[in-house]
C-alpha atoms as a PDB file:
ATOM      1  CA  UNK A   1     -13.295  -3.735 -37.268  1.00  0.00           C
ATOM      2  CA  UNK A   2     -12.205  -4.125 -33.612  1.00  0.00           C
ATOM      3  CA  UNK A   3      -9.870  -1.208 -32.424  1.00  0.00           C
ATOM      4  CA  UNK A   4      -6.225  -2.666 -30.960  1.00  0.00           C
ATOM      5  CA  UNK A   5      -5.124  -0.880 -27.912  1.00  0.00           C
ATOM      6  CA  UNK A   6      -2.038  -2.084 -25.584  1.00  0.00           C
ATOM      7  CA  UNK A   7      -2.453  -3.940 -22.486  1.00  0.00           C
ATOM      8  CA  UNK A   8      -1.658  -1.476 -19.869  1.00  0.00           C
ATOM      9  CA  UNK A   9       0.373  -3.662 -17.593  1.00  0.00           C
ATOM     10  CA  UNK A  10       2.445  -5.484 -20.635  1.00  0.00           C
ATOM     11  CA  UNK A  11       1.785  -3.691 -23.603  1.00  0.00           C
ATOM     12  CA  UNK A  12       0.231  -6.606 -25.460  1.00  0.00           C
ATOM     13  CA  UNK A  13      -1.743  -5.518 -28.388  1.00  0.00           C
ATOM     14  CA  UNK A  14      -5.407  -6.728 -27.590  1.00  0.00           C
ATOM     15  CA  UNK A  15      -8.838  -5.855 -29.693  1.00  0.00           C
ATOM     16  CA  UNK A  16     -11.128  -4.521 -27.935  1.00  0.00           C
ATOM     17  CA  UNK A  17     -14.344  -5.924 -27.891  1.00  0.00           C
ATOM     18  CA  UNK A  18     -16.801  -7.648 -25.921  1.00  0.00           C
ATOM     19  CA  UNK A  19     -15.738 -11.081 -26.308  1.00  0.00           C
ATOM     20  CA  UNK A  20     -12.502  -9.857 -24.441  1.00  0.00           C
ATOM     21  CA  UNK A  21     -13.876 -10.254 -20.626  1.00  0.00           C
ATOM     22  CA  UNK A  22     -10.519  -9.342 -19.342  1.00  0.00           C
ATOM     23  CA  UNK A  23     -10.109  -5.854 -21.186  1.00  0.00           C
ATOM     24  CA  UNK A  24      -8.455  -3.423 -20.923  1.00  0.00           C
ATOM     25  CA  UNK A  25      -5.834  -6.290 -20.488  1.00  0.00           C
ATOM     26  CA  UNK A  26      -4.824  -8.893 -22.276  1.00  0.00           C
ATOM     27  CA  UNK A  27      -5.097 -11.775 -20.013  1.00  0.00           C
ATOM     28  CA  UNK A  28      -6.480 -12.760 -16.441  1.00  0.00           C
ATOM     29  CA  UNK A  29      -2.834 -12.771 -15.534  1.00  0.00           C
ATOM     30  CA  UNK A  30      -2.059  -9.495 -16.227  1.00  0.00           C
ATOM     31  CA  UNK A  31      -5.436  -8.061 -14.454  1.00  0.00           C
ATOM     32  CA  UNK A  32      -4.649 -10.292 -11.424  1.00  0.00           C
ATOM     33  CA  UNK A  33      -0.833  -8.223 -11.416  1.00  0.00           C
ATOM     34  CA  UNK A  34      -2.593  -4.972 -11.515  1.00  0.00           C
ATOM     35  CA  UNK A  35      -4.521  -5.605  -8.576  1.00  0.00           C
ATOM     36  CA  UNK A  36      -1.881  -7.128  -6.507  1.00  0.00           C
ATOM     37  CA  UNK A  37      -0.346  -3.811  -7.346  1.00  0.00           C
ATOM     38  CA  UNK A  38      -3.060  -1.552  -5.916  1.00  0.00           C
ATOM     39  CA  UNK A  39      -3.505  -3.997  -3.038  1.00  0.00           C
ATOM     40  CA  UNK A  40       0.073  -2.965  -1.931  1.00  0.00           C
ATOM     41  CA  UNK A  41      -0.082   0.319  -2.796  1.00  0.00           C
ATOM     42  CA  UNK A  42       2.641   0.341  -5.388  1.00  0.00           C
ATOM     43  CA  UNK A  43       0.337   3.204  -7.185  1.00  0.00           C
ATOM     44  CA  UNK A  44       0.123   6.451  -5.176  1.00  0.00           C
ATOM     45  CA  UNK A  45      -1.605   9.586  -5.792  1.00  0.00           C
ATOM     46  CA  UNK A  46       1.211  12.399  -5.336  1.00  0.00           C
ATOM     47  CA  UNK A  47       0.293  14.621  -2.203  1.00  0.00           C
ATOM     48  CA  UNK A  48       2.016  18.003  -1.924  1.00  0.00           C
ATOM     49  CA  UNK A  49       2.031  18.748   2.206  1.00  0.00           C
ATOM     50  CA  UNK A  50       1.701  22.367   3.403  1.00  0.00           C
ATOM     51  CA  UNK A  51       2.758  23.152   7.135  1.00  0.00           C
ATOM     52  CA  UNK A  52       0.281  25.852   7.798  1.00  0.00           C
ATOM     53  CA  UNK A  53      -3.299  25.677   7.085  1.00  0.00           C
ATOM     54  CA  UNK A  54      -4.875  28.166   4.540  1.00  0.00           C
ATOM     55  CA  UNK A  55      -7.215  30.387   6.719  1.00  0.00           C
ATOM     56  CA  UNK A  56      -9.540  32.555   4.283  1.00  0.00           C
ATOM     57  CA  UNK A  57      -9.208  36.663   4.756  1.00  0.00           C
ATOM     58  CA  UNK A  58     -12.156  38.002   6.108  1.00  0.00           C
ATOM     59  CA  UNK A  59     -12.854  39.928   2.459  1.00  0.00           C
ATOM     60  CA  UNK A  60     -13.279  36.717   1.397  1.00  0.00           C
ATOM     61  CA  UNK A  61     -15.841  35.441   2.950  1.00  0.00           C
ATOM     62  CA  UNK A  62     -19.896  36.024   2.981  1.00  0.00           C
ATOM     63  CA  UNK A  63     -21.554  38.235   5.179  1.00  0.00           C
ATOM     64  CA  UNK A  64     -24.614  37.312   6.818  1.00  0.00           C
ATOM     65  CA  UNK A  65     -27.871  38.987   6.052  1.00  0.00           C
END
């Protein structure tokens, strides 16, 4: 028994198993959209921006031998 999981770009239910070449998604269609949308950068990685860099206290660090 295949398990059914949800296409992640329309939420299809699909089996998966290895006679599915375009899983996790349903169709070629659906793969293709997912690309275009990394290809345009529609998904981001959130970045938090500091203004000052974090220097380490001098405790912190190794001394040399």
């Amino acid at each position: 028994m295949a398990k059914t999981v949800a296409c992640p770009n329309c939420g299809t239910g699909i089996e998966w198993n290895p006679e599915n070449r375009f899983r996790p998604f349903c169709s070629e269609r659906c793969k293709m959209v997912d690309l275009g949308a990394w290809a345009t950068e529609r998904y981001r990685v959130p970045v938090v921006e500091t203004d000052e860099l974090e220097v380490p206290d001098e405790g912190d660090s190794p001394k040399p031998n």
